[in-house]
C-alpha atoms as a PDB file:
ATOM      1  CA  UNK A   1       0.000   0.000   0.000  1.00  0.00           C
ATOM      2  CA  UNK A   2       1.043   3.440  -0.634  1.00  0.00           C
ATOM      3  CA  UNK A   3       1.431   6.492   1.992  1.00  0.00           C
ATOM      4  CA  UNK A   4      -0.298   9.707   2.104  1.00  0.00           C
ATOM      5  CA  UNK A   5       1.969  12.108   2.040  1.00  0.00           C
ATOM      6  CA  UNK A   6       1.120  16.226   2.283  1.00  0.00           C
ATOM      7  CA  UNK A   7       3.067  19.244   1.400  1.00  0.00           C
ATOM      8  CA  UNK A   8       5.109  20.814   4.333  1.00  0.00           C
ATOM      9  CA  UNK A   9       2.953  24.290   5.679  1.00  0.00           C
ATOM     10  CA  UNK A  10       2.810  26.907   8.241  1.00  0.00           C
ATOM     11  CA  UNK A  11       0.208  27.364  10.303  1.00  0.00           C
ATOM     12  CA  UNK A  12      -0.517  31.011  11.142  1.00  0.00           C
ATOM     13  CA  UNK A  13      -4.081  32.570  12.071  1.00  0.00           C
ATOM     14  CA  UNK A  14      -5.339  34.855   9.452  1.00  0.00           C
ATOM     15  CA  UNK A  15      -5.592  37.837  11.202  1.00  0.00           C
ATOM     16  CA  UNK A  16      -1.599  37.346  11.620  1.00  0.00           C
ATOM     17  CA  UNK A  17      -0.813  37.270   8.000  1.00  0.00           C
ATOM     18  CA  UNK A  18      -3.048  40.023   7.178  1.00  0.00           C
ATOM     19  CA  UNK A  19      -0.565  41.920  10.005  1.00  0.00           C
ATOM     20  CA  UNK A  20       2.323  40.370   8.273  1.00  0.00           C
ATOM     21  CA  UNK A  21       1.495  42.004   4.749  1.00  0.00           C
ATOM     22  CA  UNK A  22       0.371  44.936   6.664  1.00  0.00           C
ATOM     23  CA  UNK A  23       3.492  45.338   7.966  1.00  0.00           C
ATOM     24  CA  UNK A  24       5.277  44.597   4.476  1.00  0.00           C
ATOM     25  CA  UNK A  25       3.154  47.451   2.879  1.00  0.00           C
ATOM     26  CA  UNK A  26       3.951  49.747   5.527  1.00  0.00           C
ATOM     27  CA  UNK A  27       0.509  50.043   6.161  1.00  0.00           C
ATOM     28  CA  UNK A  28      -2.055  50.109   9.084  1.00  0.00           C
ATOM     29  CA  UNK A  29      -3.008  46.649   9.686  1.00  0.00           C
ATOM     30  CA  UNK A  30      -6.889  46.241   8.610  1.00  0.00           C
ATOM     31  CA  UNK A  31     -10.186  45.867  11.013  1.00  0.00           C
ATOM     32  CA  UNK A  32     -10.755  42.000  10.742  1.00  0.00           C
ATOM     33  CA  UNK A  33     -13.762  40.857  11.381  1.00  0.00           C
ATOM     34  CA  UNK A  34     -16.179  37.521  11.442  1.00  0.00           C
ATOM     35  CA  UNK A  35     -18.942  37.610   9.095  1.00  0.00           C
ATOM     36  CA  UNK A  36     -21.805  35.591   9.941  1.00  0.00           C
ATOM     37  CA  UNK A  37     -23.310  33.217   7.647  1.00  0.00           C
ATOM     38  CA  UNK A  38     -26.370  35.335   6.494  1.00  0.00           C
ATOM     39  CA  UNK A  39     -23.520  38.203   6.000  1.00  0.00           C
ATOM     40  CA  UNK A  40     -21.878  35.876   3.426  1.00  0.00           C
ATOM     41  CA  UNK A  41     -25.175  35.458   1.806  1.00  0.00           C
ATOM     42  CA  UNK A  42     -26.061  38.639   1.317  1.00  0.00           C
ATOM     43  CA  UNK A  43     -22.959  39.947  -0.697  1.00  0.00           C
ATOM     44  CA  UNK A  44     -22.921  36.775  -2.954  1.00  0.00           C
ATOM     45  CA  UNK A  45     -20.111  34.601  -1.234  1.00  0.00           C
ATOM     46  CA  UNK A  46     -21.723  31.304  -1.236  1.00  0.00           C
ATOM     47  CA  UNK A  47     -18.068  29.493  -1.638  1.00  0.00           C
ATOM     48  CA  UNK A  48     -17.331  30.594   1.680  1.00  0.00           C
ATOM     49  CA  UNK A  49     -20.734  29.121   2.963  1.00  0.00           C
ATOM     50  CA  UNK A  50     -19.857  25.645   1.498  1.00  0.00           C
ATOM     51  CA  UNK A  51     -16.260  26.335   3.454  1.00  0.00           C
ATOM     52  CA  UNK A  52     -16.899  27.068   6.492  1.00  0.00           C
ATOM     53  CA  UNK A  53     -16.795  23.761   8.205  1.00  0.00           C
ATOM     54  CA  UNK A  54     -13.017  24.411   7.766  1.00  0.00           C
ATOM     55  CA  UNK A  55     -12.775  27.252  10.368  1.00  0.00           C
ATOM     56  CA  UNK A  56     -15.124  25.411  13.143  1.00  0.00           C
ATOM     57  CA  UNK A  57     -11.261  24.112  14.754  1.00  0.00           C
ATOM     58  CA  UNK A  58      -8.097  24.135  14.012  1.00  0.00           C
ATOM     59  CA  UNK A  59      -6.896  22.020  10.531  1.00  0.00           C
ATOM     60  CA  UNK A  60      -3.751  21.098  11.184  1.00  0.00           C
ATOM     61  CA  UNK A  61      -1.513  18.768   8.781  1.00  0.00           C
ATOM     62  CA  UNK A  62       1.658  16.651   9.905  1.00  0.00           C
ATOM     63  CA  UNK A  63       4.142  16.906   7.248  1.00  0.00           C
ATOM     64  CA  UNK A  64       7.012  15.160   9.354  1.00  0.00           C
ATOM     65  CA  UNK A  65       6.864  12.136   6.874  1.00  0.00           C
ATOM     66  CA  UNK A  66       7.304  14.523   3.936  1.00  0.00           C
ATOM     67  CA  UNK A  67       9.989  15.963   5.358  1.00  0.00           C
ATOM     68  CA  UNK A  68      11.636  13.141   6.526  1.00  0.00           C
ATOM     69  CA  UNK A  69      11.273  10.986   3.715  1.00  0.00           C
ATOM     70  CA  UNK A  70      12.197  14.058   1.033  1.00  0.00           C
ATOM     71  CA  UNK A  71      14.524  16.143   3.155  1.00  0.00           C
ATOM     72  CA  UNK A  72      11.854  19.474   2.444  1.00  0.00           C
ATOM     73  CA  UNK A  73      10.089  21.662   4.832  1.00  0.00           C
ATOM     74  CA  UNK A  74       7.626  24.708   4.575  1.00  0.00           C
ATOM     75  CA  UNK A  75       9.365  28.487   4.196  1.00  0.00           C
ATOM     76  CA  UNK A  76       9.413  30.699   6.922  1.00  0.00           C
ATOM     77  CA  UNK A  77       6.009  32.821   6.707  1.00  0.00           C
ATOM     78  CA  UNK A  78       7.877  36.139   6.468  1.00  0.00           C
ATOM     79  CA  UNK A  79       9.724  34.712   3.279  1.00  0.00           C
ATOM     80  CA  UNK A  80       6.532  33.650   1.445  1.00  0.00           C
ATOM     81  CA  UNK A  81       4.768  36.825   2.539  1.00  0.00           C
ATOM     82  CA  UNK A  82       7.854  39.178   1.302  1.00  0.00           C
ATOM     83  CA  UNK A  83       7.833  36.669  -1.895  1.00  0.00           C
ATOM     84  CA  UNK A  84       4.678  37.489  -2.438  1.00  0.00           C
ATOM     85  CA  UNK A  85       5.073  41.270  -2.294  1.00  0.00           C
ATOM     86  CA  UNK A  86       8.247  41.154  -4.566  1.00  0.00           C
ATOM     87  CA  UNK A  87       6.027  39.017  -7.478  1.00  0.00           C
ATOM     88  CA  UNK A  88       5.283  40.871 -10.398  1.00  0.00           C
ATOM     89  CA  UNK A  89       1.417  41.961 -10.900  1.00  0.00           C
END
């Protein structure tokens, strides 16, 4: 039989990598806030609806086999999020 295997990743909250890329913009960090369900609705975001069962506890992955078994891990989050900044438009 064959192993599962999943890609190495960091696990940060969203309201600290919008601070992150706030921080890389040299901006104020944004207002965050939850929007309800019937919130979602109104503006149209039914994709988030169908998602939300992801945010009801923490998803956490265990890479360690990955990394292990090919020697790779995750970058640091301030790399990816000053990557991300430095890509072209």
């Amino acid at each position: 039989m064959g192993a599962c295997i999943h890609a190495p990743v960091q696990h940060v909250s969203l309201r600290e990598l919008v601070g992150k890329f706030a921080a890389g913009l040299e901006i104020n960090t944004p207002a965050i806030r939850q929007m309800t369900p019937a919130q979602l609705s109104s503006i149209g975001f039914d994709e988030a609806l169908e998602m939300l069962y992801l945010f009801e506890k923490p998803f956490r992955v265990d890479a360690a086999d990955t990394e292990r078994l090919l020697g790779v891990g995750a970058s640091g989050i301030d790399a990816m999020v000053q990557d991300t900044l430095r890509a072209p438009a």
